[in-house]
N, C-alpha and C. Protein backbone atom coordinates (compact mmCIF):
# COMPACT_ATOMS: atom_id res chain seq x y z
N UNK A 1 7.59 -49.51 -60.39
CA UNK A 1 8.74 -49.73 -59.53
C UNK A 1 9.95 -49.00 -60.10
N UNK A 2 10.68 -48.03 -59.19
CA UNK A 2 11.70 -47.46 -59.67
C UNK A 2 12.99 -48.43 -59.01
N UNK A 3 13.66 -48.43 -60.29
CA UNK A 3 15.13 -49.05 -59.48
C UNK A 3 16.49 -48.42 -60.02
N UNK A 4 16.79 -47.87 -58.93
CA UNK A 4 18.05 -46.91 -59.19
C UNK A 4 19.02 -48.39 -59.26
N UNK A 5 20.44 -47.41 -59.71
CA UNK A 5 21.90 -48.64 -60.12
C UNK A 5 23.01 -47.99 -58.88
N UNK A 6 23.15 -48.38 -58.06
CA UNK A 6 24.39 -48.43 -56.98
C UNK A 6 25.36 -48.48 -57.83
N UNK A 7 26.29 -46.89 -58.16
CA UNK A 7 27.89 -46.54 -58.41
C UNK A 7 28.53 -46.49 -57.43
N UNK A 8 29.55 -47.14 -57.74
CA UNK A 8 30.86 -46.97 -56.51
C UNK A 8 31.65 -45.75 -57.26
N UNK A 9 31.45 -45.28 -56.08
CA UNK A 9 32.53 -43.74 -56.29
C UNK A 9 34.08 -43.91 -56.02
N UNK A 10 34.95 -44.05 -56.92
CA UNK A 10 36.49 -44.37 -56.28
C UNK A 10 36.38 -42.17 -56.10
N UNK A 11 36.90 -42.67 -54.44
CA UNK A 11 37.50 -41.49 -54.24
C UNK A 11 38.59 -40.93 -53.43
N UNK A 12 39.49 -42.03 -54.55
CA UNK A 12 41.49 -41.86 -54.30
C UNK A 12 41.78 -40.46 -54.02
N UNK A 13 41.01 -39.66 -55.00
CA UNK A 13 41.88 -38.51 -54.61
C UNK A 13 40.61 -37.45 -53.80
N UNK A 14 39.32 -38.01 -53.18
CA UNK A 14 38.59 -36.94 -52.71
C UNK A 14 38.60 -37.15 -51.11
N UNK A 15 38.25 -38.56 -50.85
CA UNK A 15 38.07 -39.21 -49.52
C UNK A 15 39.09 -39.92 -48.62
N UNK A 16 39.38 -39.79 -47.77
CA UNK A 16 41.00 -40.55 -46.77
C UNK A 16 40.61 -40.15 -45.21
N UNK A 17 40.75 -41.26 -44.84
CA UNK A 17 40.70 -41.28 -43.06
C UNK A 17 42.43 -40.32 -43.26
N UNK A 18 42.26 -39.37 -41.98
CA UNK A 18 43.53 -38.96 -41.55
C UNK A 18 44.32 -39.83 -41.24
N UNK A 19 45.85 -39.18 -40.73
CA UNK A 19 46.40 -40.53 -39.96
C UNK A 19 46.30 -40.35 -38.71
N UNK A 20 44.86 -39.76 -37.83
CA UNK A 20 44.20 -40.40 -36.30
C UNK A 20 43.22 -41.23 -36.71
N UNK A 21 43.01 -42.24 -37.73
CA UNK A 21 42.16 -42.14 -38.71
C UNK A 21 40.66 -42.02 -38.65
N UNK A 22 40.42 -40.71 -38.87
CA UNK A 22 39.08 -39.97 -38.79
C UNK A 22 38.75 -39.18 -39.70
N UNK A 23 37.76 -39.02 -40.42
CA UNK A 23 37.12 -38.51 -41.21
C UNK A 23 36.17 -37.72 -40.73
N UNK A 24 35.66 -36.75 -41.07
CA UNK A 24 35.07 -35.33 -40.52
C UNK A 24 33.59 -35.42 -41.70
N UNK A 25 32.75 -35.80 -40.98
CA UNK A 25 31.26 -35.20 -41.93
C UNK A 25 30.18 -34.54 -41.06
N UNK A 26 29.95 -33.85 -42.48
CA UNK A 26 28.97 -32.81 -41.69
C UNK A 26 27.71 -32.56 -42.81
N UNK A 27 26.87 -33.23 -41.92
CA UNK A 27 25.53 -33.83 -42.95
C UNK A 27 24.42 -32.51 -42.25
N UNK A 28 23.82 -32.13 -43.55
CA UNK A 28 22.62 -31.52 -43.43
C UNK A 28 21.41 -31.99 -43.43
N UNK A 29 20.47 -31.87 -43.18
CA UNK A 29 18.72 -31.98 -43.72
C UNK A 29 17.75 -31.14 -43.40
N UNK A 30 16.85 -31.26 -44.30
CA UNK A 30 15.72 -30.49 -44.25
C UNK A 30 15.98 -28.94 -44.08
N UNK A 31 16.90 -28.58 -44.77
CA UNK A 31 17.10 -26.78 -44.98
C UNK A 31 15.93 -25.93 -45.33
N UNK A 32 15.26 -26.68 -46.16
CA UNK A 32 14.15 -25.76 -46.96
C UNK A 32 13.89 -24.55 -47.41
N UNK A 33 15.46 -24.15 -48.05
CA UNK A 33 15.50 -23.27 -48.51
C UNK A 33 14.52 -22.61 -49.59
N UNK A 34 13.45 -21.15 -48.81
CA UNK A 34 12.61 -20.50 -50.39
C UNK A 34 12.90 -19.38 -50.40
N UNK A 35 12.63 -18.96 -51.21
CA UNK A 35 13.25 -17.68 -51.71
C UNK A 35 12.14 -16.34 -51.34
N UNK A 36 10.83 -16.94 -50.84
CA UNK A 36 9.85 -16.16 -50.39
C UNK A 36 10.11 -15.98 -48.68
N UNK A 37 11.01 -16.56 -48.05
CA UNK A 37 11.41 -16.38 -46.92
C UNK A 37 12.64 -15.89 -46.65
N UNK A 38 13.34 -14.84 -47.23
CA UNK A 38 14.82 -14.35 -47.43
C UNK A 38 15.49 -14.32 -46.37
N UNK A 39 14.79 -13.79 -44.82
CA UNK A 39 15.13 -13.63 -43.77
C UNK A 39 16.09 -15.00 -43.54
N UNK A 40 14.80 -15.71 -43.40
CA UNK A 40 15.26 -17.15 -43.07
C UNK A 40 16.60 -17.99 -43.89
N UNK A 41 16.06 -18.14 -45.41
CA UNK A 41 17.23 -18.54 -46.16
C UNK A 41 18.41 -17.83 -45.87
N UNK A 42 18.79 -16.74 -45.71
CA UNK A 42 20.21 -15.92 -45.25
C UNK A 42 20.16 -16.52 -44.10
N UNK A 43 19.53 -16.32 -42.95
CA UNK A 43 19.98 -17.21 -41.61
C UNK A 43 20.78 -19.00 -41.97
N UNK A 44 19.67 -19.81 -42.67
CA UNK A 44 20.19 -21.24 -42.55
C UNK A 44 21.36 -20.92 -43.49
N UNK A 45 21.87 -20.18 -44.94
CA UNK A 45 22.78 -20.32 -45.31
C UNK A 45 24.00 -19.80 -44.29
N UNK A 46 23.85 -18.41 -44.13
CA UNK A 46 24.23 -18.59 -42.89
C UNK A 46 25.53 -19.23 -42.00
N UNK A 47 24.65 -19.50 -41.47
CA UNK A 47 24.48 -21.08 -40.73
C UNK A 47 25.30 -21.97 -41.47
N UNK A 48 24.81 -22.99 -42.39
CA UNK A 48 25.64 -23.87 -43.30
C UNK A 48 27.14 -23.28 -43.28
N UNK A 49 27.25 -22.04 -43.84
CA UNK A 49 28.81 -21.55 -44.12
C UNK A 49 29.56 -21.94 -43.07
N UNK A 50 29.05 -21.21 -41.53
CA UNK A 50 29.62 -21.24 -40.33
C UNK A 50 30.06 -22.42 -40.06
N UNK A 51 29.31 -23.27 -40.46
CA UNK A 51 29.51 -24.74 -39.69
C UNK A 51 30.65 -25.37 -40.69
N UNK A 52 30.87 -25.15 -42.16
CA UNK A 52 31.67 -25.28 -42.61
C UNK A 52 32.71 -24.95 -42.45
N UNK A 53 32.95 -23.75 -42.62
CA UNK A 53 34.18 -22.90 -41.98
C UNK A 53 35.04 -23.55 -40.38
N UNK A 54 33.78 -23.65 -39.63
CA UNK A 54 34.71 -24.14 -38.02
C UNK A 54 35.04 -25.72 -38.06
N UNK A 55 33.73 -26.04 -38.71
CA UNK A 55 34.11 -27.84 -38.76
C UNK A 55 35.57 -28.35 -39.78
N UNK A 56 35.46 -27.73 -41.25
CA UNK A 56 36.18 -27.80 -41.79
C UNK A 56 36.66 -29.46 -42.12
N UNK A 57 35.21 -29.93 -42.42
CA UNK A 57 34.89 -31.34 -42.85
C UNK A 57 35.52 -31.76 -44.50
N UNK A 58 35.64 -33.28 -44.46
CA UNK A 58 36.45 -33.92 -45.30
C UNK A 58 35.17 -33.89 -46.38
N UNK A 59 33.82 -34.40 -46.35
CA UNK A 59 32.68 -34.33 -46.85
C UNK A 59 31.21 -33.55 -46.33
N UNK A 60 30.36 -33.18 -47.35
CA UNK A 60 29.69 -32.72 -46.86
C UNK A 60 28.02 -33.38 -47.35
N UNK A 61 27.21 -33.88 -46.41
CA UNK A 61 26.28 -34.68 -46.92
C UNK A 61 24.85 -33.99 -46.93
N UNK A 62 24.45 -33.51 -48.07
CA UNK A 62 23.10 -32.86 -47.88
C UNK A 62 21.96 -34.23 -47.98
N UNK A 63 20.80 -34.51 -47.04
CA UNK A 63 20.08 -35.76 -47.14
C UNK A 63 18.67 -34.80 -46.52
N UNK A 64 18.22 -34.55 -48.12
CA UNK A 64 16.60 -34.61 -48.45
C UNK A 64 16.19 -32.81 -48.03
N UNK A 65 15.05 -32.18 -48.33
CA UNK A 65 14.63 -31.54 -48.47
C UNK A 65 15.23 -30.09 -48.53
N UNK A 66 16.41 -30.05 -49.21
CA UNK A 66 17.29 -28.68 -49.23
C UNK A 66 16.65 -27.68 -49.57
N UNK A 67 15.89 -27.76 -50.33
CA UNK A 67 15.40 -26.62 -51.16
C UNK A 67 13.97 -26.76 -51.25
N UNK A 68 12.77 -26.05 -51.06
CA UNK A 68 11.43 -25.89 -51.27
C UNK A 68 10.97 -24.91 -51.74
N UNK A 69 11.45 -23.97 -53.09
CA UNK A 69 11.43 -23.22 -53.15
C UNK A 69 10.66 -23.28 -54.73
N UNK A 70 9.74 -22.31 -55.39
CA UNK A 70 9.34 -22.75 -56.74
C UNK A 70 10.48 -22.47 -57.72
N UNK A 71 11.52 -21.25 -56.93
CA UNK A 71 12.07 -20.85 -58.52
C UNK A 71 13.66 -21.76 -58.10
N UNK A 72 13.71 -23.50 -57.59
CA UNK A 72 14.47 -23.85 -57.34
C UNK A 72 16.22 -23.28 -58.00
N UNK A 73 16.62 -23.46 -58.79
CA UNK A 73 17.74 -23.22 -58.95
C UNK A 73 18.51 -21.72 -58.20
N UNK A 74 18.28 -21.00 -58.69
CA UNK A 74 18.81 -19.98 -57.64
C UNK A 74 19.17 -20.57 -56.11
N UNK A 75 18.24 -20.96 -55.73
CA UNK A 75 18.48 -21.73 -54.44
C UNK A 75 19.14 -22.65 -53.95
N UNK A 76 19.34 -23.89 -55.01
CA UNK A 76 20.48 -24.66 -55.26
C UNK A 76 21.71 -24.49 -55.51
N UNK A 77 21.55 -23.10 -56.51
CA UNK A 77 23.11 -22.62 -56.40
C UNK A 77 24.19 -22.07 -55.12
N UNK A 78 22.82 -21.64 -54.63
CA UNK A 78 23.31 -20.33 -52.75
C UNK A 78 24.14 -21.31 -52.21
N UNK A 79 23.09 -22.74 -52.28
CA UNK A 79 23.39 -23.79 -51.24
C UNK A 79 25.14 -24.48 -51.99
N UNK A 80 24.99 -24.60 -53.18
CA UNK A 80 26.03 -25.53 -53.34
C UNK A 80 27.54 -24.95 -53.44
N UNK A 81 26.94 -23.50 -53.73
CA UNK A 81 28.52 -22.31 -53.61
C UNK A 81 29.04 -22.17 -52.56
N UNK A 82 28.50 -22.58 -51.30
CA UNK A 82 28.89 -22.25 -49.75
C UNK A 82 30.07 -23.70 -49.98
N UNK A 83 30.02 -24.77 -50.42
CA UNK A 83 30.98 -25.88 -50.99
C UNK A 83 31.97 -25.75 -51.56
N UNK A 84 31.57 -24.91 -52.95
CA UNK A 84 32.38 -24.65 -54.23
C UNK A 84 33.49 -23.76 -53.74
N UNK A 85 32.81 -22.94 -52.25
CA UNK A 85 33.96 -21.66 -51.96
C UNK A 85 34.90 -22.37 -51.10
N UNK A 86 34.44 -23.39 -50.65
CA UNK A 86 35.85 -24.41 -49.60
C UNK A 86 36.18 -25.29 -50.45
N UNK A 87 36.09 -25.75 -51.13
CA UNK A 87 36.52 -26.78 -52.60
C UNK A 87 35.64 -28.27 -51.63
N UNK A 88 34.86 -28.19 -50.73
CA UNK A 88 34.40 -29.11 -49.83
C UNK A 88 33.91 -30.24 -50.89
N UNK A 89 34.19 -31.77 -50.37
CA UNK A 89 33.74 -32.50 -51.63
C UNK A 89 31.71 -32.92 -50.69
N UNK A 90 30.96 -32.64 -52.02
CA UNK A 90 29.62 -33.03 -51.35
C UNK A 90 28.92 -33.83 -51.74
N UNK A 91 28.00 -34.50 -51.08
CA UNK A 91 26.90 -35.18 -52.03
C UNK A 91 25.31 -34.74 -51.63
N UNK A 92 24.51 -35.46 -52.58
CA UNK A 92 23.09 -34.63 -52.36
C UNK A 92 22.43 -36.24 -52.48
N UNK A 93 21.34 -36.35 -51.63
CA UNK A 93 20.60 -37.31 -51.53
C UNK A 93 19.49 -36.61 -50.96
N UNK A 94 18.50 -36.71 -52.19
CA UNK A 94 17.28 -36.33 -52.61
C UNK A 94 16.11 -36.57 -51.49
N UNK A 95 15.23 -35.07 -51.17
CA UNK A 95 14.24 -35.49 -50.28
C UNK A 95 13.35 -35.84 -50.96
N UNK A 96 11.83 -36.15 -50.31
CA UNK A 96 10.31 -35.90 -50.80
C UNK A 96 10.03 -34.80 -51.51
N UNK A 97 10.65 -33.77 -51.04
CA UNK A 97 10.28 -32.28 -51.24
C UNK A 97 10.95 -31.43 -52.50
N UNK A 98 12.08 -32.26 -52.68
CA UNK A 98 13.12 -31.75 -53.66
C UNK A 98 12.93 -31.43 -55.11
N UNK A 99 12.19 -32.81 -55.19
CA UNK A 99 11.54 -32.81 -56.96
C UNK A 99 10.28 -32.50 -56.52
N UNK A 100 9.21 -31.20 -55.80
CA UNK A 100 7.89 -30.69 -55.83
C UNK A 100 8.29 -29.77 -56.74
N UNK A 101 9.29 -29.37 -57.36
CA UNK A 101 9.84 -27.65 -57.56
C UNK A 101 10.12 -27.32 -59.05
N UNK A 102 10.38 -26.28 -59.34
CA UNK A 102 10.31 -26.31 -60.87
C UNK A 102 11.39 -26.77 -61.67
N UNK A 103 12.56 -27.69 -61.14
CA UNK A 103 13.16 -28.62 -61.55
C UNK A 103 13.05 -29.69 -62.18
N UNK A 104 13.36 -30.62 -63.06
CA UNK A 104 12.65 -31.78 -63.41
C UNK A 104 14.44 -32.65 -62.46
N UNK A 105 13.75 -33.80 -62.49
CA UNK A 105 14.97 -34.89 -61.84
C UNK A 105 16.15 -34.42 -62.45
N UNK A 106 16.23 -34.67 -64.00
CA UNK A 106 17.17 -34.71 -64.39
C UNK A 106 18.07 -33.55 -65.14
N UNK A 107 17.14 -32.09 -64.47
CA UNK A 107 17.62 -30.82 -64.55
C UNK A 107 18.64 -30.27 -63.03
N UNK A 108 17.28 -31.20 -62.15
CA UNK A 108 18.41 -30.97 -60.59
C UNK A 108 19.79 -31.74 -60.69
N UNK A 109 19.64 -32.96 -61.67
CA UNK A 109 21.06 -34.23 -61.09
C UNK A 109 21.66 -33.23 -62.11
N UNK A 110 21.53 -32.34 -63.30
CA UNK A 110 22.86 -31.64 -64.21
C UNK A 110 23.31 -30.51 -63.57
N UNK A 111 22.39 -29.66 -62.67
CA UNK A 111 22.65 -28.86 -62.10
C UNK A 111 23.84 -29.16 -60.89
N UNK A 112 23.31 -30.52 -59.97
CA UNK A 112 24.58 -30.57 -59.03
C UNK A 112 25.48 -31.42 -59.35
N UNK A 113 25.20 -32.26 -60.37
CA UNK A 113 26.72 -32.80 -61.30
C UNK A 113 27.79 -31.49 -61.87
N UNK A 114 27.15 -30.31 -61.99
CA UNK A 114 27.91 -29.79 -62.57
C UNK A 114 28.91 -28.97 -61.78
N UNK A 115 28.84 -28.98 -60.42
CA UNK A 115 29.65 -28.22 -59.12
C UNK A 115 31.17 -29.60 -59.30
N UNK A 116 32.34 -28.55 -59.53
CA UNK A 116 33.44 -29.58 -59.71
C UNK A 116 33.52 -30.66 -58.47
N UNK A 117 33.40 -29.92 -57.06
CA UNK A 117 33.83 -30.97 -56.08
C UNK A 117 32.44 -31.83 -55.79
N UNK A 118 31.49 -32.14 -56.78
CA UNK A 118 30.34 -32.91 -55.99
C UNK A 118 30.81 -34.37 -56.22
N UNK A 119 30.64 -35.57 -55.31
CA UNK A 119 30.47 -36.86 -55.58
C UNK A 119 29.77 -37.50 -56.22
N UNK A 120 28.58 -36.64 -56.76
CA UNK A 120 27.34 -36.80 -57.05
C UNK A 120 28.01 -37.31 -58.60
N UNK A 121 26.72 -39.39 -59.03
CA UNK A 121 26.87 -39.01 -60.40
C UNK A 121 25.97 -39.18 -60.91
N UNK A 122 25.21 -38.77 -62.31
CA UNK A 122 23.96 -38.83 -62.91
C UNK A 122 23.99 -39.94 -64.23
N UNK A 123 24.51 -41.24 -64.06
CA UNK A 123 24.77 -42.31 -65.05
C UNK A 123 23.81 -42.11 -65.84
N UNK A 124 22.32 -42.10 -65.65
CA UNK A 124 20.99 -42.06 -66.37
C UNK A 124 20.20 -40.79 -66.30
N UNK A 125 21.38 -39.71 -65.85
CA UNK A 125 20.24 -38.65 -66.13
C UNK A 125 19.80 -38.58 -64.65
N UNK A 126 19.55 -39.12 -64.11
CA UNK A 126 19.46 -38.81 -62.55
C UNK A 126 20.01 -39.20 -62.03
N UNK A 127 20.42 -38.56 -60.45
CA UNK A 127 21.26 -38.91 -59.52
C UNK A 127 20.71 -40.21 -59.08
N UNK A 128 22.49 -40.86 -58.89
CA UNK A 128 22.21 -42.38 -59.10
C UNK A 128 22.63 -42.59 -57.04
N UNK A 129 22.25 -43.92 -56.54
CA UNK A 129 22.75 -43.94 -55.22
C UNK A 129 24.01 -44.64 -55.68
N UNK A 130 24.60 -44.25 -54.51
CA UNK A 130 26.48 -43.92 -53.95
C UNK A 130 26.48 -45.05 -53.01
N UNK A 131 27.86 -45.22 -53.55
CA UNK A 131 28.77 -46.20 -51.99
C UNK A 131 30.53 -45.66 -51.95
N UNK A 132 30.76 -44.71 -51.94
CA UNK A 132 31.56 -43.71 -52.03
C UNK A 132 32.64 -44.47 -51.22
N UNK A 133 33.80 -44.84 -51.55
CA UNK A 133 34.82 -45.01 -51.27
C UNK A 133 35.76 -44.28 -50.75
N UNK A 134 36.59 -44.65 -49.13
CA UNK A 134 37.39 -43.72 -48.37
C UNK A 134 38.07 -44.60 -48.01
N UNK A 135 39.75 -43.74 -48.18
CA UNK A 135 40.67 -44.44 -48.69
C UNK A 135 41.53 -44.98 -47.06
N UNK A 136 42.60 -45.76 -46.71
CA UNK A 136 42.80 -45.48 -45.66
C UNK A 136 43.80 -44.35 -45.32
N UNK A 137 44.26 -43.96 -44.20
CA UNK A 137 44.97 -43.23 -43.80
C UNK A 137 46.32 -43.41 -45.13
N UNK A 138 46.91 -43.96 -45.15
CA UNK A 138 48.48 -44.00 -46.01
C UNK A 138 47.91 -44.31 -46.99
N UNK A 139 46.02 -44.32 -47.48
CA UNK A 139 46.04 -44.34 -49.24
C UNK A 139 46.38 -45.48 -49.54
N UNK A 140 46.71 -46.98 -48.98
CA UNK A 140 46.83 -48.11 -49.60
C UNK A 140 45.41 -48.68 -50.20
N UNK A 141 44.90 -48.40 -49.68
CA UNK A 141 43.48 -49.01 -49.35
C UNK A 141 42.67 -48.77 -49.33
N UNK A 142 41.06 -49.30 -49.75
CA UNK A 142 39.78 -48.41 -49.40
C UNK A 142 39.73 -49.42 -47.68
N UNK A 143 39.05 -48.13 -47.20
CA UNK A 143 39.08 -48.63 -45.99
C UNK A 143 37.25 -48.18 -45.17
N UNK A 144 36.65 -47.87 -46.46
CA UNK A 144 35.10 -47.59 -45.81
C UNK A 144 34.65 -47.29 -47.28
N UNK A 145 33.12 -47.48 -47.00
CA UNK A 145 32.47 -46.88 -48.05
C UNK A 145 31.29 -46.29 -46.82
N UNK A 146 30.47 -45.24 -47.88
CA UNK A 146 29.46 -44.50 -47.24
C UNK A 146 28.63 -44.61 -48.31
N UNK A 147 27.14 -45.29 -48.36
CA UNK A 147 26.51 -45.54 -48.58
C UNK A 147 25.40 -44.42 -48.93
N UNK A 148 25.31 -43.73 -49.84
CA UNK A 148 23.77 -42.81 -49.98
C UNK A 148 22.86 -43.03 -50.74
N UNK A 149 22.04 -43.69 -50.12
CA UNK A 149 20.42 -44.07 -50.98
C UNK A 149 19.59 -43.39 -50.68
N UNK A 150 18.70 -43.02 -51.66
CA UNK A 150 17.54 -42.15 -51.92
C UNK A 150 16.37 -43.14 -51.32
N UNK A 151 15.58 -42.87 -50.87
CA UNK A 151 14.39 -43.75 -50.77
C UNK A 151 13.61 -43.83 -51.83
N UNK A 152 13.18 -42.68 -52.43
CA UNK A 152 12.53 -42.12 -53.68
C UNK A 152 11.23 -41.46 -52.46
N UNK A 153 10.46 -41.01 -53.46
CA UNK A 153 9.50 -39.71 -53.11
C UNK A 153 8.76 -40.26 -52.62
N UNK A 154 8.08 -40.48 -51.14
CA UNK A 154 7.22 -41.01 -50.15
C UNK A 154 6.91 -42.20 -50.33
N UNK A 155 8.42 -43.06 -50.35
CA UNK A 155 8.38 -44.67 -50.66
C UNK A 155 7.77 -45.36 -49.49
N UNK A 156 7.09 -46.41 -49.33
CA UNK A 156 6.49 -47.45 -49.26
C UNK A 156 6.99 -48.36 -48.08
């Protein structure tokens, strides 16, 4: 039995309803980015940028299979620099597919702990699940949390 530890993310200075109070996310899945399909990976990155760029979201939620690629990192990086270049704050919640790759858990959670704007935190070495805190409009207040749990790898 695996049992991850629920961190609350204070994020005073990352997360805030506007004052219409609305918050802008723009969640991905199943990218499957490989590096044996270049065509494709340049299309979905792509893609990702574009949608960044016009949406121009408060967070950005990657949930499960980003990457399928063997020589993962390279691939993780493409994906998480399209972020790093909008200072976009993100999080990553782990597919089935994510840890098949030549990553170990706790090489992927140092790799995207280490992008300054990620939410992401690795208390134990792996990415731990989130309840990410958003503040209200005038910042008095948390006024939401967003919840990201992993299921774990073809849970039950």
């Amino acid at each position: 039995m695996i049992v991850s530890m629920l961190i609350v993310v204070s994020a005073s200075a990352q997360l805030q309803f506007n004052d219409r109070g609305e918050l802008k996310i723009v969640q991905f899945t199943d990218a499957h980015l490989r590096d044996d399909r270049p065509d494709q990976a340049t299309l979905t990155l792509n893609r990702l940028k574009w949608i960044i760029d016009t949406e121009q979201p408060d967070v950005v939620i990657f949930t499960g299979d980003a990457v399928t690629d063997r020589r993962a990192a390279m691939s993780w990086r493409s994906l998480l620099d399209i972020t790093a270049r909008t200072e976009t704050p993100f999080v990553v919640v782990l597919g089935n597919h994510d840890l098949e790759q030549d990553l170990t858990a706790e090489e992927l959670a140092m790799l995207i702990t280490s992008y300054p704007n990620t939410l992401n935190r690795a208390e134990d070495g792996t990415l731990d699940d989130l309840a990410i805190e958003v503040l209200s409009s005038n910042g008095e207040r948390v006024a939401a949390l967003l919840y990201c749990l992993d299921s774990q790898d073809y849970s039950t």
